[in-house]
N, C-alpha and C. Protein backbone atom coordinates (compact mmCIF):
# COMPACT_ATOMS: atom_id res chain seq x y z
N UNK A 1 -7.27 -4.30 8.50
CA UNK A 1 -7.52 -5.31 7.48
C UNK A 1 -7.37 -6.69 8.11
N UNK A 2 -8.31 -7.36 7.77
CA UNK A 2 -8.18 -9.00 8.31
C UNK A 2 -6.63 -9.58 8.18
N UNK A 3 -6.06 -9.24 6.84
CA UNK A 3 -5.05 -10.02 6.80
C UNK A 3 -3.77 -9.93 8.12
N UNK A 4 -3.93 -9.01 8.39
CA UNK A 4 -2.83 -8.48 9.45
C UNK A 4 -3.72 -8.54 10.87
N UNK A 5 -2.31 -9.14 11.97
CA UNK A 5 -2.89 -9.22 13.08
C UNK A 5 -2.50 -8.07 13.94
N UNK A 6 -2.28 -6.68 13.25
CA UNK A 6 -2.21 -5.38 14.41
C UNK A 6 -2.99 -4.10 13.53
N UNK A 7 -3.08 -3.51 14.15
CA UNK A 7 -3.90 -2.35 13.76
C UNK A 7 -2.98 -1.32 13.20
N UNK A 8 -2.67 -1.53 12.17
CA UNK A 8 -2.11 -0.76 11.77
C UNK A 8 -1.91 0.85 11.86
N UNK A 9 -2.84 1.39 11.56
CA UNK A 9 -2.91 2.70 11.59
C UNK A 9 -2.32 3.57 12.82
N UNK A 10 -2.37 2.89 13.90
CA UNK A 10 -1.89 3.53 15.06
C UNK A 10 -0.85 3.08 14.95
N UNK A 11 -0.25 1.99 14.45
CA UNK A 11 1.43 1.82 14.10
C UNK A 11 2.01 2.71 12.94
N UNK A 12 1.36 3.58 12.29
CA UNK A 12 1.60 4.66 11.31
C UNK A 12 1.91 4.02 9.75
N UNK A 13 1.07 2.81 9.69
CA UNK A 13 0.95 2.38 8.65
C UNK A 13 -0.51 2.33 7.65
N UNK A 14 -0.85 2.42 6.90
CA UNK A 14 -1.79 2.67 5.86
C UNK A 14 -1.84 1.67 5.30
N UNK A 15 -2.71 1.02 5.41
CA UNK A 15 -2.89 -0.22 4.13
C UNK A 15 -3.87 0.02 2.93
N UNK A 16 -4.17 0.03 1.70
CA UNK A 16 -5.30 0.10 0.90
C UNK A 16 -5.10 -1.01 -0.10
N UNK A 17 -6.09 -1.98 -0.33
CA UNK A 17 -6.26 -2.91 -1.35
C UNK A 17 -6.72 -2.36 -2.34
N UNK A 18 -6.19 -2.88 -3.65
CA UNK A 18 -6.36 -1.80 -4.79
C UNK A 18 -6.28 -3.42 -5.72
N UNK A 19 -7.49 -3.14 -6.66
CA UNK A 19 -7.52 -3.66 -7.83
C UNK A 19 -7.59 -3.38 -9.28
N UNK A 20 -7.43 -3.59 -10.18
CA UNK A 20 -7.24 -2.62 -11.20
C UNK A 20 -6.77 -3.68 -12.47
N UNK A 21 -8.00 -3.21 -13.32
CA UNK A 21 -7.68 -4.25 -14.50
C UNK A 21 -7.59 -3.17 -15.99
N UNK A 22 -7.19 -4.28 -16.76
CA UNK A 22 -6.32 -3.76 -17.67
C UNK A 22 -7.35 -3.77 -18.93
N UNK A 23 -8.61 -2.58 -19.47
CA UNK A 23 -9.11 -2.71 -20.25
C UNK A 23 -8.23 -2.27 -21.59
N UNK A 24 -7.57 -1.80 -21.97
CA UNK A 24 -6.47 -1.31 -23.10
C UNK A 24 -5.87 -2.46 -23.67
N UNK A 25 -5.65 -1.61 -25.22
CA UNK A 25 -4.65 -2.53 -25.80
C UNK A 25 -3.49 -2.28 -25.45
N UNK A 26 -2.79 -1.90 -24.40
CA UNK A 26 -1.15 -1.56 -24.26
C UNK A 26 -1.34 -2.22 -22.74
N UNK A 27 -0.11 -2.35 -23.04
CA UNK A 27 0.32 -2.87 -20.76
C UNK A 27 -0.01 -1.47 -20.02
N UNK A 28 -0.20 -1.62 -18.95
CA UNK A 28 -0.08 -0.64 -18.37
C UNK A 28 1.08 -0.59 -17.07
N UNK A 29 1.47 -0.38 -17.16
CA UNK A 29 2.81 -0.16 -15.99
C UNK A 29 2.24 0.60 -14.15
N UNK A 30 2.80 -0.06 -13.45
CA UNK A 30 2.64 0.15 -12.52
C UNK A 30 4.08 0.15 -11.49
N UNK A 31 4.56 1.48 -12.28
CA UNK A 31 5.90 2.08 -11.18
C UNK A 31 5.53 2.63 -10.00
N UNK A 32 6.44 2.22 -9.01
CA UNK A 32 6.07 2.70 -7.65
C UNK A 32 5.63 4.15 -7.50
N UNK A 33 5.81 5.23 -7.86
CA UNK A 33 6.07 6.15 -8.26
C UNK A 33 4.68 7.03 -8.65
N UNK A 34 3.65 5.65 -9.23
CA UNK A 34 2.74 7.02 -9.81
C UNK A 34 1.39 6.37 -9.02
N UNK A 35 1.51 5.83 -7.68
CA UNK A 35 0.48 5.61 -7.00
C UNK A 35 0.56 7.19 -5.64
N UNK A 36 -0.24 7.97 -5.78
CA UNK A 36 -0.66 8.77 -3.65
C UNK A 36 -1.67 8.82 -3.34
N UNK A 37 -1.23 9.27 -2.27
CA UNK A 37 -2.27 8.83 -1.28
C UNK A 37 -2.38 10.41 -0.47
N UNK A 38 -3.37 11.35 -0.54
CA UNK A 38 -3.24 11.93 0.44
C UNK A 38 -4.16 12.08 1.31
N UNK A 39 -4.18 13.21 2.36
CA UNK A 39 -5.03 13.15 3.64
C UNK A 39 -6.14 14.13 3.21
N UNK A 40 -6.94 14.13 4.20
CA UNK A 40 -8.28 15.01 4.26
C UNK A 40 -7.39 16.55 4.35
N UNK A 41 -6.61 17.28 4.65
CA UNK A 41 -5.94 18.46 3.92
C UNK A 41 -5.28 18.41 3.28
N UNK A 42 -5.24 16.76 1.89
CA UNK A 42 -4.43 17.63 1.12
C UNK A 42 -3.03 16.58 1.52
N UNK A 43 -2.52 17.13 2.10
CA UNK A 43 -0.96 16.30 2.80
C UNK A 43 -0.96 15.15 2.19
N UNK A 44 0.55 15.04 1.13
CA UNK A 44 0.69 13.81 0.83
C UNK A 44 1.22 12.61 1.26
N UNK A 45 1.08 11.79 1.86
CA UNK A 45 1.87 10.12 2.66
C UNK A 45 2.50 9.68 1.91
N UNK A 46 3.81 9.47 2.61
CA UNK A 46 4.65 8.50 1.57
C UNK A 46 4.51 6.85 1.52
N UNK A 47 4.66 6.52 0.25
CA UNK A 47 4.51 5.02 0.44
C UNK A 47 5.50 4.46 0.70
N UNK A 48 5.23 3.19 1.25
CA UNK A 48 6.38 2.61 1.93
C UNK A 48 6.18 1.06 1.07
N UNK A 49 7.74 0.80 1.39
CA UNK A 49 7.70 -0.62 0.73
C UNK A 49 7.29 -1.78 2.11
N UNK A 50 6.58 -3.44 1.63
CA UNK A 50 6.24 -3.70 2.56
C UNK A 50 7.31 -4.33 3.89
N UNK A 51 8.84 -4.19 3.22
CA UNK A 51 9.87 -4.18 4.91
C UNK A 51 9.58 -3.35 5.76
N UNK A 52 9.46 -1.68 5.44
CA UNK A 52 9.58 -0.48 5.82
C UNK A 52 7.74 -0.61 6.81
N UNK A 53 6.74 -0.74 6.30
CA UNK A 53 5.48 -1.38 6.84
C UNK A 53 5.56 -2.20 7.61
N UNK A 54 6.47 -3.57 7.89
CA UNK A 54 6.40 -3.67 8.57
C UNK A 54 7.69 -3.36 10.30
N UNK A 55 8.84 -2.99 9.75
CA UNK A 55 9.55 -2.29 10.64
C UNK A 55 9.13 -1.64 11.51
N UNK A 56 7.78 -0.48 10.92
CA UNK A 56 6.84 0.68 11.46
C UNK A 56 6.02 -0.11 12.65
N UNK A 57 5.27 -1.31 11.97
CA UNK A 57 4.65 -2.07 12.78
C UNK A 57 5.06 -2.57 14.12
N UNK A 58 6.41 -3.30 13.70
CA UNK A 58 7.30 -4.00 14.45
C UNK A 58 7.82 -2.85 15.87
N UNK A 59 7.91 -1.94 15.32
CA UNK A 59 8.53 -0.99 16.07
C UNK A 59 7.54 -0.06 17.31
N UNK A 60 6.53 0.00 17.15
CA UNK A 60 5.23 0.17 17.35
C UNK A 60 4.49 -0.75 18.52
N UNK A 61 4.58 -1.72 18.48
CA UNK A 61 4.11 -2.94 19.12
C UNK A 61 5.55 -3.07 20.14
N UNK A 62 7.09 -2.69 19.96
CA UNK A 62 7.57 -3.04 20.74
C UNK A 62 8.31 -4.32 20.05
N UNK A 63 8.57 -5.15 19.33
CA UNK A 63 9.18 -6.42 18.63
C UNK A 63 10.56 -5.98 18.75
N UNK A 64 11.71 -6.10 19.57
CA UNK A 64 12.50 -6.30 19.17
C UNK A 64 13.45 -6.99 19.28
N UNK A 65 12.68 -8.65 19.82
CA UNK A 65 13.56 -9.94 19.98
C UNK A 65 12.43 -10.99 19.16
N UNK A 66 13.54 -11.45 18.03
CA UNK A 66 12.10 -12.07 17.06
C UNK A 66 12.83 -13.68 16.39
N UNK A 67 12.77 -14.39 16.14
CA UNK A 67 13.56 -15.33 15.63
C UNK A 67 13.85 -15.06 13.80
N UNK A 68 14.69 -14.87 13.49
CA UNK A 68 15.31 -14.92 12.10
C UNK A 68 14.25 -15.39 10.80
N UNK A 69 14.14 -16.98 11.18
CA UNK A 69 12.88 -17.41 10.61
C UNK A 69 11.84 -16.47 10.39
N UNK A 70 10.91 -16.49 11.55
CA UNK A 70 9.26 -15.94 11.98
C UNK A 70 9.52 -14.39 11.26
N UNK A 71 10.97 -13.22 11.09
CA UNK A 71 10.96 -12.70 10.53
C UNK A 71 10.92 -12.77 9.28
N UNK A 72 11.15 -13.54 8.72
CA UNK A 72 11.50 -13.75 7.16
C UNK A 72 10.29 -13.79 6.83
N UNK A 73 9.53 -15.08 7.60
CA UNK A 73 8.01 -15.47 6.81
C UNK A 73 7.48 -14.09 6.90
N UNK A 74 7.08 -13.12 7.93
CA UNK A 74 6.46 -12.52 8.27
C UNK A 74 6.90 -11.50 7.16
N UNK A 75 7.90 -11.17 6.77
CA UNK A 75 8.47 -10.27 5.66
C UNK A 75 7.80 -10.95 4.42
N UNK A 76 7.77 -12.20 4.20
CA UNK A 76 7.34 -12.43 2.83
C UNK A 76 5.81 -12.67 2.68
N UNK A 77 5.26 -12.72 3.73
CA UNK A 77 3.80 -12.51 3.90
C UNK A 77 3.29 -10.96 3.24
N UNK A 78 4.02 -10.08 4.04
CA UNK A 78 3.72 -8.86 3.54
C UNK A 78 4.41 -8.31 2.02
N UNK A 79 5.41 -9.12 1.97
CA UNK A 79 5.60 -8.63 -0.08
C UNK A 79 4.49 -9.64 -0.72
N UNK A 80 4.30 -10.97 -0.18
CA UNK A 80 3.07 -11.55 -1.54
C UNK A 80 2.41 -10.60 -1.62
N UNK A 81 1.16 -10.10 -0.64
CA UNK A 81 -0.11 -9.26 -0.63
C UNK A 81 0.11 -8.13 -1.33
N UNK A 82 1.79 -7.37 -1.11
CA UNK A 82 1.38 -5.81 -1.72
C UNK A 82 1.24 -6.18 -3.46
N UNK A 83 0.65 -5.22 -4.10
CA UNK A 83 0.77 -4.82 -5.52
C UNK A 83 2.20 -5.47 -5.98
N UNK A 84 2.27 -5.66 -6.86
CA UNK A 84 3.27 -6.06 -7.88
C UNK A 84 3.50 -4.87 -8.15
N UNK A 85 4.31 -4.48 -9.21
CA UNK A 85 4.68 -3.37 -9.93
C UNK A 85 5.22 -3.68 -11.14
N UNK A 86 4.59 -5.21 -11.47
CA UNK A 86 4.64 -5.37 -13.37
C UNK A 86 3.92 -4.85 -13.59
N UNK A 87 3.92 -4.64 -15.21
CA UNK A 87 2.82 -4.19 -15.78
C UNK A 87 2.04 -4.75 -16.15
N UNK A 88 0.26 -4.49 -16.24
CA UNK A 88 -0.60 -5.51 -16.62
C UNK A 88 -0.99 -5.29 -18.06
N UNK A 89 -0.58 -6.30 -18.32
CA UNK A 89 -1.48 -6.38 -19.57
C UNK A 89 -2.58 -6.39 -20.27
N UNK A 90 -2.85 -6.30 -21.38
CA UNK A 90 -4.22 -6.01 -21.83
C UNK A 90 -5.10 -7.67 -21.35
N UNK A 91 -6.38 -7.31 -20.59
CA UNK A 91 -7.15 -7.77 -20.74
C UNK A 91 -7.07 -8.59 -19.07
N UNK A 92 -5.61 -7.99 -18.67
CA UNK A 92 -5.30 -9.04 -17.62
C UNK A 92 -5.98 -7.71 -15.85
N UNK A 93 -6.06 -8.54 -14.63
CA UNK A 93 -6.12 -8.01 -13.93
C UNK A 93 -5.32 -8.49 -12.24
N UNK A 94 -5.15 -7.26 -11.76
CA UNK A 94 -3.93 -7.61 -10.59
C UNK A 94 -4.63 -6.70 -9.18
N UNK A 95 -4.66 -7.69 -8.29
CA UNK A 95 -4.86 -6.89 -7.02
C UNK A 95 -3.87 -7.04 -5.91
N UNK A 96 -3.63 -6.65 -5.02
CA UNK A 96 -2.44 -6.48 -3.75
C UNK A 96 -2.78 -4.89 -2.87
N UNK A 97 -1.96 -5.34 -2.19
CA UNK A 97 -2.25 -4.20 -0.70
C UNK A 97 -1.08 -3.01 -1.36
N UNK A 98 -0.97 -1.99 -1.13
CA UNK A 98 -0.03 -0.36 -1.41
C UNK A 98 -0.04 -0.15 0.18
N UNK A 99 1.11 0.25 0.79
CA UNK A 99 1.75 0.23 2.04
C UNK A 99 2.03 2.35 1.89
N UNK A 100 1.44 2.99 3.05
CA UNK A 100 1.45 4.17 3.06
C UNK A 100 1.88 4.72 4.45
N UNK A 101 2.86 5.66 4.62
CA UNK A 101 3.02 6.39 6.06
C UNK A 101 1.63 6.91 6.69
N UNK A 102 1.50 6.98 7.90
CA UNK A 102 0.79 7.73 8.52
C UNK A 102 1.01 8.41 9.51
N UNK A 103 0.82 9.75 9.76
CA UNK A 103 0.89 10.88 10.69
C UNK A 103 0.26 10.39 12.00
N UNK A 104 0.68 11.26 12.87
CA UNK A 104 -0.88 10.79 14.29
C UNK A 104 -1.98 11.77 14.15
N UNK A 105 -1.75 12.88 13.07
CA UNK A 105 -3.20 13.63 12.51
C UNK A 105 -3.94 13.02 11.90
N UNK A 106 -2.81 11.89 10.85
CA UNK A 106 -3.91 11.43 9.84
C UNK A 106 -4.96 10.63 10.12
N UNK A 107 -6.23 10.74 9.11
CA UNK A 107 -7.23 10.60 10.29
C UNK A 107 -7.57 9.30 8.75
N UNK A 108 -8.51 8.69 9.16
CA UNK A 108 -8.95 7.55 7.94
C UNK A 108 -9.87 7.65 7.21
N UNK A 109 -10.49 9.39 7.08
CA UNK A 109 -11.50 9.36 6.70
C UNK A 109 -11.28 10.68 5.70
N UNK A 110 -11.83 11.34 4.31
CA UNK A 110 -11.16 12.11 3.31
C UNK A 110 -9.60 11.37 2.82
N UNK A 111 -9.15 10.57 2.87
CA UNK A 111 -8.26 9.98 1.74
C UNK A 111 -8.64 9.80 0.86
N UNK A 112 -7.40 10.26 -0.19
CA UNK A 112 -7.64 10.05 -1.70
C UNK A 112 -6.85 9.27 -2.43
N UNK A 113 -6.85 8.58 -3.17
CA UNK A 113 -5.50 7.59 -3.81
C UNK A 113 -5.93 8.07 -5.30
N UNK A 114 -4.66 8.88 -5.65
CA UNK A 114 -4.35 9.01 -7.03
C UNK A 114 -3.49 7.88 -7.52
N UNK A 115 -3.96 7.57 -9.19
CA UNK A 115 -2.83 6.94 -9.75
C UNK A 115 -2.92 7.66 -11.30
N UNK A 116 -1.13 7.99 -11.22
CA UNK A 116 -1.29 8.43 -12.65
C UNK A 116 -0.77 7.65 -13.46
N UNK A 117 -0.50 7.57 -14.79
CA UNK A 117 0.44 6.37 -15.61
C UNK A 117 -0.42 5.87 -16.49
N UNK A 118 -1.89 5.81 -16.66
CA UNK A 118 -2.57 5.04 -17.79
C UNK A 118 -3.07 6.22 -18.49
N UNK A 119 -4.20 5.59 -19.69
CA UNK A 119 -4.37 6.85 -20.25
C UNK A 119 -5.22 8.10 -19.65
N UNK A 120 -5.45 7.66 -18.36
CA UNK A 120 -6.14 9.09 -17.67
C UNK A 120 -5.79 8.39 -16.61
N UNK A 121 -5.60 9.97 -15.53
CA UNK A 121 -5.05 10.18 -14.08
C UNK A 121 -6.46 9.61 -13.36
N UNK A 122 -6.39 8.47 -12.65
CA UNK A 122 -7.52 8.00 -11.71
C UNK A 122 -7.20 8.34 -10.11
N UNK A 123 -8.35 9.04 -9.89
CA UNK A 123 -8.84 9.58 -8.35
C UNK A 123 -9.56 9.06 -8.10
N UNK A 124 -9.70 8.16 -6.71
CA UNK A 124 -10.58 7.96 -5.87
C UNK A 124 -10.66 8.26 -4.34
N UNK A 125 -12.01 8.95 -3.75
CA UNK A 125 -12.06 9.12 -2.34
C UNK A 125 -12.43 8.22 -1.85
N UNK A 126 -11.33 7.85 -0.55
CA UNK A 126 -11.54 6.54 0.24
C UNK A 126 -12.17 6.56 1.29
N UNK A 127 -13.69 7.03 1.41
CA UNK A 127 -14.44 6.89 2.64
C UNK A 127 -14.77 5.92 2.48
């Protein structure tokens, strides 16, 4: 993804931008909880929050003399972008990045991102 300057995936991180608006008359809630993600067999990835994303990263690349600062920003760079996890309200709409583990099988192609929690379970395949 443009926003990030490493390649994630080989750092065993998953990024997916997800947008999602709120046609209902009720909020819809968005607990961490009822977003997955799984692989082309199936196998489910855990999501990660965006410290844990970037730790993976950090760790990956080798980072482990960093200034206090440049960490912080770099930490709060990656919580603006992810998803919120208020709930949206009717009529309203919210986009952000969902932060996911990755295997060295997992491959980037057959992913699926379920979300359950509104009034129907939404599947999409992410080719």
């Amino acid at each position: 993804m443009a926003q990030f300057g490493a390649n994630l995936p080989i750092a065993g991180v998953i990024a997916i931008e997800v947008r999602m608006a709120n046609h209902g008359e009720q909020p819809l809630k968005l607990d961490s909880g009822r977003f997955a993600l799984k692989d082309a067999s199936g196998k489910g990835l855990k999501r990660l929050t965006p410290r844990i994303a970037l730790e993976r990263v950090m760790t990956y690349f080798g980072v482990s003399l960093y200034g206090k600062e440049a960490y912080r920003r770099t930490l709060e760079s990656y919580e603006t972008i992810a998803l919120k996890p208020e709930a949206i309200q009717p009529k309203e709409e919210r986009s952000g990045i969902l932060f996911f583990g990755a295997r060295e099988s997992t491959g980037l192609t057959g992913l699926v991102l379920t979300f359950k929690g509104g009034p129907a379970p939404i599947s999409l395949k992410l080719d």
